[in-house]
Protein backbone atom coordinates (compact mmCIF):
# COMPACT_ATOMS: atom_id res chain seq x y z
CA UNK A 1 -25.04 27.29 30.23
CA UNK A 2 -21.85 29.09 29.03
CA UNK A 3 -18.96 26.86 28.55
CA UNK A 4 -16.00 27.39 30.29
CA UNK A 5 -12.29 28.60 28.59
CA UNK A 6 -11.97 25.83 26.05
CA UNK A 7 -8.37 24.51 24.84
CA UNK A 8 -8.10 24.55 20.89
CA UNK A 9 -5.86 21.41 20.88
CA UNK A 10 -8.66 19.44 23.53
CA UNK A 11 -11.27 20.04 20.76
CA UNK A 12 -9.19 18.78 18.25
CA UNK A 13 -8.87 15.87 20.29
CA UNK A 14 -12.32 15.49 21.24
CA UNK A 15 -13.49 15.55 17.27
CA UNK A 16 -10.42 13.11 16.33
CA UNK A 17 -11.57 10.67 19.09
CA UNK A 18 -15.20 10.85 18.12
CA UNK A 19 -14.79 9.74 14.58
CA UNK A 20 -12.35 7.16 15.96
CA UNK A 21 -14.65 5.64 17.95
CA UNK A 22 -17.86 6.04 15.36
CA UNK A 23 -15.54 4.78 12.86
CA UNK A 24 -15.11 1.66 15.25
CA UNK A 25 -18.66 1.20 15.73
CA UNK A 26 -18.56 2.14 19.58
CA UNK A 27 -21.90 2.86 21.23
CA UNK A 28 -22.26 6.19 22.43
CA UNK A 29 -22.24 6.31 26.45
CA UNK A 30 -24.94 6.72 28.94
CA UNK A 31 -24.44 9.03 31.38
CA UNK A 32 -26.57 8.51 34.71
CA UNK A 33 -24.77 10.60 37.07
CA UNK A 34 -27.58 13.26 37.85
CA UNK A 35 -28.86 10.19 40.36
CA UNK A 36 -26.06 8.48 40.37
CA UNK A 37 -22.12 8.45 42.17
CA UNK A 38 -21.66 4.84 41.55
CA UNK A 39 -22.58 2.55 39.01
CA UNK A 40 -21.22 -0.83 37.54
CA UNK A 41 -20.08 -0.21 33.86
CA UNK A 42 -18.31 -1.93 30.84
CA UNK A 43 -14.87 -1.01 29.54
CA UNK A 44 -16.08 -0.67 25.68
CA UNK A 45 -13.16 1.17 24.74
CA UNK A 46 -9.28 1.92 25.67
CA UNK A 47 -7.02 4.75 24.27
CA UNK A 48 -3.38 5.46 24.38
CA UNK A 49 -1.54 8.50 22.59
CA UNK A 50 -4.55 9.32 20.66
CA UNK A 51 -5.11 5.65 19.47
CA UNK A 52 -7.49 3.01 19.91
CA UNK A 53 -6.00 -0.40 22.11
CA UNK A 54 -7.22 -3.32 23.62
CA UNK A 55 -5.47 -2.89 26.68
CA UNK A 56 -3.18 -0.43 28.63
CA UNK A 57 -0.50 -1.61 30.75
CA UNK A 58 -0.33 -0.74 34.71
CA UNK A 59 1.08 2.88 35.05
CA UNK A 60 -0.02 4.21 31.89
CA UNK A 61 -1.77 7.43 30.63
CA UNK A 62 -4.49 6.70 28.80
CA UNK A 63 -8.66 7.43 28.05
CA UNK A 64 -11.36 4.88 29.22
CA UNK A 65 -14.74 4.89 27.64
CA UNK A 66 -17.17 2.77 29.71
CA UNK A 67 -20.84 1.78 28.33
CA UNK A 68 -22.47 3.75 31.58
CA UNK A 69 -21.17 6.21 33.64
CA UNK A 70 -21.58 8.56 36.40
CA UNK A 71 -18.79 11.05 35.68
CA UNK A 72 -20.03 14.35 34.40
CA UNK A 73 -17.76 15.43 31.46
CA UNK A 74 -16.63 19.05 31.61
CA UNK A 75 -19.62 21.42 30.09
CA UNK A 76 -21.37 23.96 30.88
CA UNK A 77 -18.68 25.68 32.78
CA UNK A 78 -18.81 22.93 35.52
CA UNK A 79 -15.88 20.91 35.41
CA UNK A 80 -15.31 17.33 34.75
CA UNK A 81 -15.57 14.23 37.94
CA UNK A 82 -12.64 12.72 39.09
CA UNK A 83 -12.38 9.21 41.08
CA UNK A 84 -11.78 5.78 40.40
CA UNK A 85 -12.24 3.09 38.22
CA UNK A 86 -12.08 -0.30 40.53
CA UNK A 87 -12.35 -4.27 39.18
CA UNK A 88 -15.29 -6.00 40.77
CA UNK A 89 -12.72 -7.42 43.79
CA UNK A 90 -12.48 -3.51 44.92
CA UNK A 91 -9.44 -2.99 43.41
CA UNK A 92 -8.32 0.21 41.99
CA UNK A 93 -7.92 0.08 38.15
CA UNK A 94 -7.92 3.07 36.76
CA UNK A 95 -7.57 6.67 38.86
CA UNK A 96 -9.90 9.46 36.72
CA UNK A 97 -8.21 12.95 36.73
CA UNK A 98 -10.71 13.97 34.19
CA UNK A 99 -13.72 13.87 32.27
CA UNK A 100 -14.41 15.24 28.85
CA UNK A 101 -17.31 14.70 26.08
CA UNK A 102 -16.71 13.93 22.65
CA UNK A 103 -19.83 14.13 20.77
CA UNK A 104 -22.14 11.12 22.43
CA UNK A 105 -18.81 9.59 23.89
CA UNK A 106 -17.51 9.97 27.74
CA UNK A 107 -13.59 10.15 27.54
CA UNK A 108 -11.91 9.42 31.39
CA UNK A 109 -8.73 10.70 31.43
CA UNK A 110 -5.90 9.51 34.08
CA UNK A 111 -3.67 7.09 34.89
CA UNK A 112 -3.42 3.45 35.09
CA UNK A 113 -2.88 1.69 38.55
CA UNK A 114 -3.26 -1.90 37.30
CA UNK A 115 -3.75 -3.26 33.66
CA UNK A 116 -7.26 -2.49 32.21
CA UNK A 117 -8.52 -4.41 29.00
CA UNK A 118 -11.56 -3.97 26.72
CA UNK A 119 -14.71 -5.52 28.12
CA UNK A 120 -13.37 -5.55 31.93
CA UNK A 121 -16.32 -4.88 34.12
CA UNK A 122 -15.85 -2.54 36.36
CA UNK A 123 -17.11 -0.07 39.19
CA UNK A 124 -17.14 3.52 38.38
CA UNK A 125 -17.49 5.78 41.39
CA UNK A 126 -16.74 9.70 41.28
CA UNK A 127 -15.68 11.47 43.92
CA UNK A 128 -18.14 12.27 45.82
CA UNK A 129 -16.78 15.47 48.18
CA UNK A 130 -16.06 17.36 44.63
CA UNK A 131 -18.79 16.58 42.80
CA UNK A 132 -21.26 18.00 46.12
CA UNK A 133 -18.72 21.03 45.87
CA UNK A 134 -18.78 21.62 42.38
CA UNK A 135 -22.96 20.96 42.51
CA UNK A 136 -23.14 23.66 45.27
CA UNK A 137 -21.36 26.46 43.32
CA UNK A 138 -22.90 25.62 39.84
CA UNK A 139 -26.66 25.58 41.35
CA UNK A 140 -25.31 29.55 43.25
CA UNK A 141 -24.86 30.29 39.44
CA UNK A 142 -27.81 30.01 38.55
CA UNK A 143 -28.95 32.11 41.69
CA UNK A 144 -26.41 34.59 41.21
CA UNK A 145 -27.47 35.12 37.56
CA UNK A 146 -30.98 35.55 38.36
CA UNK A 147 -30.19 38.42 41.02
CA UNK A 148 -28.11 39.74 38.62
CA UNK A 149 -30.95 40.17 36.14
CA UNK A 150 -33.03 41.49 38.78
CA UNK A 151 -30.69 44.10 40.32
CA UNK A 152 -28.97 45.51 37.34
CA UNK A 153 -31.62 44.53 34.93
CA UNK A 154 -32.59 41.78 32.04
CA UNK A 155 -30.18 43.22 29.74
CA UNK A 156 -27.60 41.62 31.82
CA UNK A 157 -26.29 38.47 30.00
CA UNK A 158 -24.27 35.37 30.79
CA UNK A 159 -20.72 35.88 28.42
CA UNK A 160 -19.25 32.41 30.17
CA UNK A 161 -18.70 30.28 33.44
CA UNK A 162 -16.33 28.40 35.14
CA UNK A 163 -17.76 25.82 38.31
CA UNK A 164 -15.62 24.33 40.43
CA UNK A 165 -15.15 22.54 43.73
CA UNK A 166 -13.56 25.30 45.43
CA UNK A 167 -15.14 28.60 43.66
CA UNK A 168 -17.37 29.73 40.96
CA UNK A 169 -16.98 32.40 38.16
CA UNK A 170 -19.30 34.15 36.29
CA UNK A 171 -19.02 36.51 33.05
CA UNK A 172 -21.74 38.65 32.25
CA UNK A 173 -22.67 41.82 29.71
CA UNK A 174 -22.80 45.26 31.43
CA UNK A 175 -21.63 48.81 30.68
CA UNK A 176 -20.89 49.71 34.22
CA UNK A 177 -19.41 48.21 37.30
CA UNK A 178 -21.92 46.90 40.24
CA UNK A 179 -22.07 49.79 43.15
CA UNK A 180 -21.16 48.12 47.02
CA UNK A 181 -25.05 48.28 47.54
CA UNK A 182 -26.08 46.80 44.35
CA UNK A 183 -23.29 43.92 45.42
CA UNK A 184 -25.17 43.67 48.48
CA UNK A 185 -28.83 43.33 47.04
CA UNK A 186 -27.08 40.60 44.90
CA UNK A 187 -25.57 38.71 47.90
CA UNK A 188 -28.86 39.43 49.85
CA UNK A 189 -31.35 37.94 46.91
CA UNK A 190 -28.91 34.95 46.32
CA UNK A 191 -28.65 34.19 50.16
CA UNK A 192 -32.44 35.00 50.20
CA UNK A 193 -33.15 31.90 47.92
CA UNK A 194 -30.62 29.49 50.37
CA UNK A 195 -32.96 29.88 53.15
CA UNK A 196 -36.28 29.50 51.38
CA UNK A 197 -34.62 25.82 50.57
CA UNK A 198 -36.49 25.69 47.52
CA UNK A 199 -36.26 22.39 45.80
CA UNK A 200 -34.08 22.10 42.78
CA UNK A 201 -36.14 20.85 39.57
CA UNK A 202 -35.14 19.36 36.61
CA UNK A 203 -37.12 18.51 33.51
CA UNK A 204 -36.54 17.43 29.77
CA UNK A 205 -38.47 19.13 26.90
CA UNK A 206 -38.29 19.76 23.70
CA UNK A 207 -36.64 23.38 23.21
CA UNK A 208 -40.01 25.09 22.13
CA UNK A 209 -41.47 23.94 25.43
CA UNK A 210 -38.23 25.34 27.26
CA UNK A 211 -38.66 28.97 25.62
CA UNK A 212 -42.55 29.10 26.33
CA UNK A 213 -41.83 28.09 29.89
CA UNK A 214 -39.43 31.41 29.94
CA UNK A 215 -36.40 29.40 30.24
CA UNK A 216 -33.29 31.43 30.06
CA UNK A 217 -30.85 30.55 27.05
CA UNK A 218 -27.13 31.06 26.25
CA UNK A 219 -27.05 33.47 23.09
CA UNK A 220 -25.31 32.01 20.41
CA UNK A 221 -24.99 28.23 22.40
CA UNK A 222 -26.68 25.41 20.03
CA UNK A 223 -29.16 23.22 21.48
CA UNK A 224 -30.47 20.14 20.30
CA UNK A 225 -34.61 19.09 19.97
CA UNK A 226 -34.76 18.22 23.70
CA UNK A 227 -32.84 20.00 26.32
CA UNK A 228 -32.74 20.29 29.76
CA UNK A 229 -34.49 22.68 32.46
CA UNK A 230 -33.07 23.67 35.71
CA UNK A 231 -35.96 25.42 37.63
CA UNK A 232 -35.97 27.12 41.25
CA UNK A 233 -39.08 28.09 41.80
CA UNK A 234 -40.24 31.70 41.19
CA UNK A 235 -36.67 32.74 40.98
CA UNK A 236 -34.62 30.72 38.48
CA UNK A 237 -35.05 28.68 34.68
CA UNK A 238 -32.16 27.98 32.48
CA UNK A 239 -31.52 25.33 29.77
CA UNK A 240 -28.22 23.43 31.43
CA UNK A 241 -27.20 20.33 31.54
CA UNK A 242 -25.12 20.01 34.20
CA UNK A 243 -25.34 18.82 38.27
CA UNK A 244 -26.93 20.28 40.90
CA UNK A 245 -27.99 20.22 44.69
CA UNK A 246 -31.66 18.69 45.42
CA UNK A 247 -32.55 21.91 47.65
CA UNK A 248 -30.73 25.82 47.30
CA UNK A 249 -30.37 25.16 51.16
CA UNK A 250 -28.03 22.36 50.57
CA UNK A 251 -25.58 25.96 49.52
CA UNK A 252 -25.48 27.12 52.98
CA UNK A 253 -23.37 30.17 52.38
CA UNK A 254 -22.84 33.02 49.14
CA UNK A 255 -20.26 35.30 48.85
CA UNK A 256 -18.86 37.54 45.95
CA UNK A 257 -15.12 37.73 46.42
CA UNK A 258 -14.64 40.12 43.80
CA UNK A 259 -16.12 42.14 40.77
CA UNK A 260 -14.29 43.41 37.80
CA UNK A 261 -13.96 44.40 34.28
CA UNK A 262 -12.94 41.65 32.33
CA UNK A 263 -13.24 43.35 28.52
CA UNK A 264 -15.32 46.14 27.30
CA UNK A 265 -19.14 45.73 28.26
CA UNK A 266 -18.45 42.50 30.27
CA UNK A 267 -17.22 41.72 33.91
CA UNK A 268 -16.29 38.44 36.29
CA UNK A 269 -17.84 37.88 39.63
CA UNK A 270 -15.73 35.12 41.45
CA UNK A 271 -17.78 33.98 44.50
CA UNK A 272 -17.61 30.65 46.74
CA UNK A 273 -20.43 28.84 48.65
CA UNK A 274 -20.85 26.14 50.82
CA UNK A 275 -18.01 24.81 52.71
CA UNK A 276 -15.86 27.18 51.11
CA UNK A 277 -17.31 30.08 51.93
CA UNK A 278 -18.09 29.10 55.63
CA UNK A 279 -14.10 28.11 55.66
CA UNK A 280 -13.36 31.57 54.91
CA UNK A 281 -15.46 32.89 57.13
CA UNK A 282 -13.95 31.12 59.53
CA UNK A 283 -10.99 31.95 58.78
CA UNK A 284 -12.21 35.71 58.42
CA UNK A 285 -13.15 35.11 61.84
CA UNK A 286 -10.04 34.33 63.65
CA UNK A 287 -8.32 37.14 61.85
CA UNK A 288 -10.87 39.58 63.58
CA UNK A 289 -10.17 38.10 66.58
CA UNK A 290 -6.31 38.19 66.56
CA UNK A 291 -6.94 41.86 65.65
CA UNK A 292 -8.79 42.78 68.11
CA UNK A 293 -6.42 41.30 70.72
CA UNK A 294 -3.40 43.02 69.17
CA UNK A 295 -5.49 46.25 69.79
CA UNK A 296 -7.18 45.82 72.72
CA UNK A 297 -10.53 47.02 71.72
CA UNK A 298 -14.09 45.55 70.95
CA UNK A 299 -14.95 44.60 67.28
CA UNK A 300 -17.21 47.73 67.07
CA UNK A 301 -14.49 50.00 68.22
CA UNK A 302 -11.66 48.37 65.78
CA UNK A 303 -12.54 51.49 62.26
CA UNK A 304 -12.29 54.10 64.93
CA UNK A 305 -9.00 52.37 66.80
CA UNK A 306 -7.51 51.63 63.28
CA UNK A 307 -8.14 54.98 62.18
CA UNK A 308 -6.83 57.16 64.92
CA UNK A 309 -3.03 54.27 64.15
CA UNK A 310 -3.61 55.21 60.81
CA UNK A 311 -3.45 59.20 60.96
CA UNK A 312 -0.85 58.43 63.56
CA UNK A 313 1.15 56.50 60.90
CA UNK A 314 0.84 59.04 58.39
CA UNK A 315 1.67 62.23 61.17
CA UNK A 316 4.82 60.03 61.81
CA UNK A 317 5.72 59.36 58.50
CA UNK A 318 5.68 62.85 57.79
CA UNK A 319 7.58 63.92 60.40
CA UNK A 320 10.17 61.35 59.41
CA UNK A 321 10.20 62.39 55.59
CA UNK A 322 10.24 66.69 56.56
CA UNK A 323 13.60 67.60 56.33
CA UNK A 324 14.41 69.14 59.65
CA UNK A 325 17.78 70.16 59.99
CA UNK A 326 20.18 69.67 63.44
CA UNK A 327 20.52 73.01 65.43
CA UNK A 328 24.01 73.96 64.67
CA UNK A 329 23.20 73.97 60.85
CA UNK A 330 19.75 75.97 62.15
CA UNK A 331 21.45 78.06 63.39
CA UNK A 332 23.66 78.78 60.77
CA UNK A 333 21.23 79.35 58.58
CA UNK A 334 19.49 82.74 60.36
CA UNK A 335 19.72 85.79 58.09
CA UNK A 336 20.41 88.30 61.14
CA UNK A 337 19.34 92.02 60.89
CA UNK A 338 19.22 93.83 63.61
CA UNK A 339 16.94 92.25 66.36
CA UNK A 340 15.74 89.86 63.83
CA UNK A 341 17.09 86.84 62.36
CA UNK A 342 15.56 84.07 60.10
CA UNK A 343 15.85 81.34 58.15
CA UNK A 344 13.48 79.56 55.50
CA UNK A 345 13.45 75.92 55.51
CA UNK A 346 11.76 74.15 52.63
CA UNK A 347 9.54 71.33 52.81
CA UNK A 348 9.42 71.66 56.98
CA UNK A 349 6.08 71.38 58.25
CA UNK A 350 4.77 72.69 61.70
CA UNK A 351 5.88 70.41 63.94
CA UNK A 352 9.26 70.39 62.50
CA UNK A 353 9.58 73.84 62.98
CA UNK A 354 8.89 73.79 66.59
CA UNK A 355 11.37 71.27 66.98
CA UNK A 356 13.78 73.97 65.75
CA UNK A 357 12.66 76.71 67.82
CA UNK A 358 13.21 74.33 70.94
CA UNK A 359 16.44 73.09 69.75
CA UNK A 360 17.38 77.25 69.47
CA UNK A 361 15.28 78.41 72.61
CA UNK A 362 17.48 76.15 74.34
CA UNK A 363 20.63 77.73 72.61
CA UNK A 364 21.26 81.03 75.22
CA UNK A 365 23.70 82.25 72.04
CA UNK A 366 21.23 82.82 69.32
CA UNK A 367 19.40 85.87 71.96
CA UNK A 368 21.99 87.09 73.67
CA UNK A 369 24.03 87.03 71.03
CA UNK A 370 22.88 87.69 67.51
CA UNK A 371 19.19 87.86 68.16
CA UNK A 372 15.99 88.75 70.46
CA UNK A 373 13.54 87.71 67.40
CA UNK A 374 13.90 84.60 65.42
CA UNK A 375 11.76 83.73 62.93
CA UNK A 376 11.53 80.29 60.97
CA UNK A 377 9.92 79.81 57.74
CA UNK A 378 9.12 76.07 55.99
CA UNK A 379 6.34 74.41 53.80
CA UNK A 380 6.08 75.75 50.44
CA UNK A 381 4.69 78.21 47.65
CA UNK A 382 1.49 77.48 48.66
CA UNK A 383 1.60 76.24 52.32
CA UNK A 384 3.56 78.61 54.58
CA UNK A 385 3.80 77.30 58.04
CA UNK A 386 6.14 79.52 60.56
CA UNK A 387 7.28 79.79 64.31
CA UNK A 388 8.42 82.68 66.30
CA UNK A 389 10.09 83.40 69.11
CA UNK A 390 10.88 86.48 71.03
CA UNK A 391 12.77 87.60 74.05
CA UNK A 392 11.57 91.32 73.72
CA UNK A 393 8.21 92.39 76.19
CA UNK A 394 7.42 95.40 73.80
CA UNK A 395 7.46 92.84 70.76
CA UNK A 396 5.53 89.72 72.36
CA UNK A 397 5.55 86.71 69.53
CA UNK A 398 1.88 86.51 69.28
CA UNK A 399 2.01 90.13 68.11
CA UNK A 400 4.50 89.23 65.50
CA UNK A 401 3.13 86.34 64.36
CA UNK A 402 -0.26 88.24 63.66
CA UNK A 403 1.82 90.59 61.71
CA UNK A 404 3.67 88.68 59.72
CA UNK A 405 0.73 85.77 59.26
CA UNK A 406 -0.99 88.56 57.39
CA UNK A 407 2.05 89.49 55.04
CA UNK A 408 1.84 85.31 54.11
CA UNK A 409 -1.70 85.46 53.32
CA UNK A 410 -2.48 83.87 56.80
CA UNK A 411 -2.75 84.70 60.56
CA UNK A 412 -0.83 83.43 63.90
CA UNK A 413 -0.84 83.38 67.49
CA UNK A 414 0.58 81.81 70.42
CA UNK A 415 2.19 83.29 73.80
CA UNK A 416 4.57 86.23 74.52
CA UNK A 417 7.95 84.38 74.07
CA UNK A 418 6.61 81.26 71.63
CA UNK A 419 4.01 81.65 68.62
CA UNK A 420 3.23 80.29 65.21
CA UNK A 421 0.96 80.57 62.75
CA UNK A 422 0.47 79.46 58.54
CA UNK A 423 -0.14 81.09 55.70
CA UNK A 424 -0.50 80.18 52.23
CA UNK A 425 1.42 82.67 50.03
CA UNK A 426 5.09 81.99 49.38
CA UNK A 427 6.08 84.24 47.52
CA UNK A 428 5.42 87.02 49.67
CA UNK A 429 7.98 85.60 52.39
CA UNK A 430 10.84 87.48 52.10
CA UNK A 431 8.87 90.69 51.71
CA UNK A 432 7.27 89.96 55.17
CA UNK A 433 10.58 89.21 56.84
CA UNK A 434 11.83 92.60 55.66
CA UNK A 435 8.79 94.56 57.04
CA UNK A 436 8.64 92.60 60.33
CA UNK A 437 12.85 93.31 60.80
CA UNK A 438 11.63 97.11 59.84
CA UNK A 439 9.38 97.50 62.57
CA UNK A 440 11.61 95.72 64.70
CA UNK A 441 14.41 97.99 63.82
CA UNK A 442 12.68 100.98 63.45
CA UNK A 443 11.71 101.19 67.29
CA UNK A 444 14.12 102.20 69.73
């Protein structure tokens, strides 16, 4: 398996412990926790600040290496136990906040809660809760891998991994980015494999063995003579050495939070399974639910209800952002000639120009005293929306708006005393004013 994001300083301290404790003739430890939570161990060696002791005082930082142990150190992406270390009377010794490997050495990292000395016997016990967590998401790795490989293709390679109690991540080679139905197929295979509730398998072999078997490798990773196997049937092999759930239905739930490009040619799935995904969903859940109360319509009715707000939203807004003016300066602004008068008002769409022709219809000045025709111009050079009204029978608006409509590059229409119309070429606006005042002018 890939290895997670490694600290530079942690290795150095890794490789300094190691020869510190070969150099002090330390036995390597045993580590039984693929069977085992809890196991009664030996205190074979104590360090504090980097250094070997015989004994750390209560409330102290320090590293405890036991003889046997069940905590898994950090490898393989999955992340290291924590729990307790308790004196054969049940009392808490030594609280683990984590577990790294140093060559054949166990290091337990954490805090003192009474005084611990070399050769104390005591009761190692993980906990529990995390390590079934952390076991769910790292054996959904290995699924999600495999349904990689078979949706995108074999090319697709592991480039690192990160397990954890709450989440998993996974790195992987690829030019492109995974479609939302190739995301799917993924989810679908993985979840595919949780209900078969295949066993989980684990052998030991010698690496030749592995590879003939068809058991997937980390390039560039070094193995030693004998490795481990991970198999779920028919759908999953990889050399790993890390903890796992006895059946893939033990996962419950798979879901891939997110997909993206991490560097060139490689990406990052984060997912969660188990409890944490059925938490979310949960949660996911009683958001729906609050949603649909707030809007007063069944789940299946919520794209089209949110929708219909959202075009609302955006009509609103861009009534709000037009820049309609009052009426008095409307009115001020009509170029009057004759029986016509108009004005051109930038960036005003549609609706704000019937706002102004309803603010001015209501005005009995602008007819009977400067003008029977009013025209109003907004939008832009290239969208030329415009309103007209008109107080004279022999020039009904919807006449005038065809007219003019065409001189835009567009059309109109409406009633006798209230039209309006769009066009799309505004340049050609003033030009059209000037004809439609002619023909307005030019009749008796």
């Amino acid at each position: 398996r890939a290895r997670g994001d490694s600290s530079i300083a942690g290795d150095v301290f890794t490789s300094s412990t190691a020869g510190a404790l070969q150099a002090a003739d330390i036995s390597s430890t045993q580590f039984c926790g693929w069977d085992e939570d809890v196991v009664a161990a030996t205190v074979v060696a104590l360090l504090s600040d980097d250094s070997l002791v015989e004994s750390l005082e209560a409330n102290r930082a320090g590293v405890v290496v036991l003889d046997t142990t069940p905590f898994y150190p950090e490898g393989g992406g999955q992340v290291g136990d924590t729990g307790i270390l308790s004196s054969l009377k049940g009392k808490a010794v030594f609280q683990v906040l984590d577990t790294k490997s140093a060559d054949a050495f166990i290091l337990h990292s954490g805090k003192t809660t009474e005084a611990i000395n070399i050769g104390d016997e005591v009761t190692a016990a993980i906990q529990s809760s995390n390590r079934r967590a952390t076991e769910i998401h790292h054996t959904a790795t290995h699924l999600l891998h495999s349904a990689l490989r078979r949706v995108v293709g074999e090319e697709v390679g592991q480039a690192g991994s990160l397990v954890t109690p709450d989440r998993l991540r996974f790195d992987y080679t690829t030019d492109k980015a995974l479609s939302d139905g190739e995301k799917a197929k993924v989810e679908a295979l993985v979840q595919d494999e949780i209900t078969k509730n295949h066993a989980v398998r684990s052998e030991t072999c010698s690496l030749d063995a592995a590879r003939e078997e068809g058991a997937i490798s980390l390039f560039g990773e070094k193995y030693g003579d004998e490795v481990r196997v991970v198999d779920v049937p028919e759908f999953s092999k990889e050399l790993c050495g890390g903890t796992h759930v006895p059946h893939t239905g033990a996962i419950g739930l798979f879901v891939i939070l997110s997909d993206k490009s991490l560097a060139a040619g490689v990406r990052r799935i984060e997912a969660i399974a188990g409890p944490a995904a059925v938490a979310m969903w949960k949660e996911d859940r009683s958001y729906l639910k609050t949603i649909e109360s707030k809007l007063r319509v069944p789940r299946e009715q919520l794209v089209e209800r949110l929708e219909s707000l959202i075009g609302k939203s955006r009509k609103a807004d861009k009534s709000q952002d037009s820049p309609v003016p009052s009426p008095d300066k409307a009115l001020s602004t009509l170029q009057v000639s004759g029986k016509l008068g108009w004005a051109f008002f930038p960036g005003v769409e549609a609706e704000g120009l019937r706002v102004i022709a309803d603010s001015l219809r209501k005005d009995a000045a602008v007819h009977d005293v400067l003008c029977p025709v009013v025209l109003l111009v907004g939008g832009n050079q290239t969208s030329v929306p415009f309103a007209i009204l008109s107080d004279l029978s022999e020039f009904p608006a919807n006449e005038l708006a065809k007219e003019f409509g065409k001189s835009v590059g567009g059309g109109g229409g409406g009633r006798a005393d209230f039209a309006q119309g769009q066009g799309s070429k505004g340049e050609t606006v003033e030009n059209g004013a000037q004809l439609l005042s002619q023909s307005l002018n030019n009749t008796a």
